[in-house]
C-alpha atoms as a PDB file:
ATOM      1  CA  UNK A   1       0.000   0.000   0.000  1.00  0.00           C
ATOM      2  CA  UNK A   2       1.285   3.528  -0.202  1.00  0.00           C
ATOM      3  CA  UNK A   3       1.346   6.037   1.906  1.00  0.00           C
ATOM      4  CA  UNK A   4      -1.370   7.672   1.318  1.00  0.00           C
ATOM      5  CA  UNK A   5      -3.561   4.199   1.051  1.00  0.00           C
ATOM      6  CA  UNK A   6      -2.463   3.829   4.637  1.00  0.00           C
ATOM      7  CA  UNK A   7      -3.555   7.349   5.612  1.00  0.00           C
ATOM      8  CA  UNK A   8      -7.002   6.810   4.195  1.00  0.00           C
ATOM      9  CA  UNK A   9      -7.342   3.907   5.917  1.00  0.00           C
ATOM     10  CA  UNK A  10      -6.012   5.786   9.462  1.00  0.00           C
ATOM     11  CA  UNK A  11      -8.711   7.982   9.022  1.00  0.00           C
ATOM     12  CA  UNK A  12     -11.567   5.925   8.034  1.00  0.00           C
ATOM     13  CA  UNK A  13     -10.551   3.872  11.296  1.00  0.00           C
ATOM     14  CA  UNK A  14     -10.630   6.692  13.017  1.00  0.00           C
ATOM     15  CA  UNK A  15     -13.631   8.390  12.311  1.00  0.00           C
ATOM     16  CA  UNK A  16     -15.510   4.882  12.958  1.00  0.00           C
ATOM     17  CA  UNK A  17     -13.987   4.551  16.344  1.00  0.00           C
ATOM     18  CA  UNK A  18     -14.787   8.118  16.981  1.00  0.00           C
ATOM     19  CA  UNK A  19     -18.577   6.797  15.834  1.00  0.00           C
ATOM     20  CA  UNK A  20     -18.690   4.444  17.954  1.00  0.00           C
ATOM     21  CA  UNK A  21     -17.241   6.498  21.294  1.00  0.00           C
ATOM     22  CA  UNK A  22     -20.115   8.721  20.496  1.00  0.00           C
ATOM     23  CA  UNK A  23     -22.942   6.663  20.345  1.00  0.00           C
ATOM     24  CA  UNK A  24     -21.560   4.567  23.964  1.00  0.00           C
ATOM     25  CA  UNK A  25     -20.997   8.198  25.371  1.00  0.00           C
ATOM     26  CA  UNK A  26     -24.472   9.419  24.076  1.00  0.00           C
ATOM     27  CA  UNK A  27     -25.674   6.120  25.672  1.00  0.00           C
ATOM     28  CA  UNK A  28     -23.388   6.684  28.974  1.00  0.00           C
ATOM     29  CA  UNK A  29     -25.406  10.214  29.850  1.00  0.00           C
ATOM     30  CA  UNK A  30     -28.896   8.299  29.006  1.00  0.00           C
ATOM     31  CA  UNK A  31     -27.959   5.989  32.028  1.00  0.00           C
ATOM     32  CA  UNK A  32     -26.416   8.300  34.024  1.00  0.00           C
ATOM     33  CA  UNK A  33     -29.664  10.866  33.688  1.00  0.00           C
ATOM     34  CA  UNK A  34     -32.006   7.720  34.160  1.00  0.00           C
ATOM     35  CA  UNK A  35     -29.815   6.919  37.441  1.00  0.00           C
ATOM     36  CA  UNK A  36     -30.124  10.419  38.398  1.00  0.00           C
ATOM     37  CA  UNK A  37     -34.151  10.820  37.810  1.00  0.00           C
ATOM     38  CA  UNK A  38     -34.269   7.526  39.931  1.00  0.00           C
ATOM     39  CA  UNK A  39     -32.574   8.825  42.582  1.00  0.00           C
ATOM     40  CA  UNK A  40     -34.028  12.514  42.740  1.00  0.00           C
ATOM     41  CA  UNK A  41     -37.819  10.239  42.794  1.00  0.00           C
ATOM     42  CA  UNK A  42     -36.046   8.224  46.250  1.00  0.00           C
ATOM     43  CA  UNK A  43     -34.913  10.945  47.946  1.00  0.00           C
ATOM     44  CA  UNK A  44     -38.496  12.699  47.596  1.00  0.00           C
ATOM     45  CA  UNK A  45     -40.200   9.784  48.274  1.00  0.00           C
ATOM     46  CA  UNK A  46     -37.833   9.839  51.518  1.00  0.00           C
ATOM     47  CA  UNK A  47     -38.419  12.953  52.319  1.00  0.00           C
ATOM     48  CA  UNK A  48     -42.141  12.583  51.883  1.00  0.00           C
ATOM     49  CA  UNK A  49     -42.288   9.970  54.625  1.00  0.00           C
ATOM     50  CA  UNK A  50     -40.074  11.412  56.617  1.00  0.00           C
ATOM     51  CA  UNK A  51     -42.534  14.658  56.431  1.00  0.00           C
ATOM     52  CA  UNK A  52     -46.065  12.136  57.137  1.00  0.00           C
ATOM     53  CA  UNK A  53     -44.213  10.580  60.178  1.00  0.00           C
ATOM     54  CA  UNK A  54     -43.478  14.146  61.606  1.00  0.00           C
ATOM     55  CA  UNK A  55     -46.434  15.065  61.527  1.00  0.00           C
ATOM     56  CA  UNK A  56     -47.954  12.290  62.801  1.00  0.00           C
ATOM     57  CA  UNK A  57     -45.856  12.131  65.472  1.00  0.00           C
ATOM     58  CA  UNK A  58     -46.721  16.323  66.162  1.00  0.00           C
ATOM     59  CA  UNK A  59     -50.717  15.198  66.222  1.00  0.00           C
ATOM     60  CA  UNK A  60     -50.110  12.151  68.686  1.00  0.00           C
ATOM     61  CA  UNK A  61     -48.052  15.161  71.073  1.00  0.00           C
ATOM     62  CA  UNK A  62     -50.910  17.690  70.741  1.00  0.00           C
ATOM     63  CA  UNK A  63     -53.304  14.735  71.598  1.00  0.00           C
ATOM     64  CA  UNK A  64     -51.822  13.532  74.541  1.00  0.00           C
ATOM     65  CA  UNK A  65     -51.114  17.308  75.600  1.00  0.00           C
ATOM     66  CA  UNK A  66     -55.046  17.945  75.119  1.00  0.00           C
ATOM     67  CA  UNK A  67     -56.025  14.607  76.612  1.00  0.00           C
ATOM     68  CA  UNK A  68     -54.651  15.527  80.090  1.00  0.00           C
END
């Protein structure tokens, strides 16, 4: 092959690797967005509950202060 055979073939391997990065990277920040979303939906389901048992626990105090 000559040089410039080789070249052409450098660059077509190239720019299909570089393809190929792309599309796992594109991929990569899918997941790592979906991860995120799932964990953003946890933490305010957490704090949700941790909000209902709160309160629940300020209502049983002002009933037992009332009840006495």
């Amino acid at each position: 092959m000559t040089k410039k055979a080789l070249l052409a073939v450098a660059m077509l391997g190239t720019l299909v690797m570089g393809a190929g990065c792309h599309r796992n990277t594109k991929e990569s920040a899918k997941n790592d967005a979906e991860r995120a979303a799932d964990k953003t939906e946890e933490a305010a389901d957490d704090a949700g509950d941790k909000i209902k048992d709160t309160v629940e626990d300020a209502g049983d105090k002002i009933e037992d202060a009332t009840d006495k």
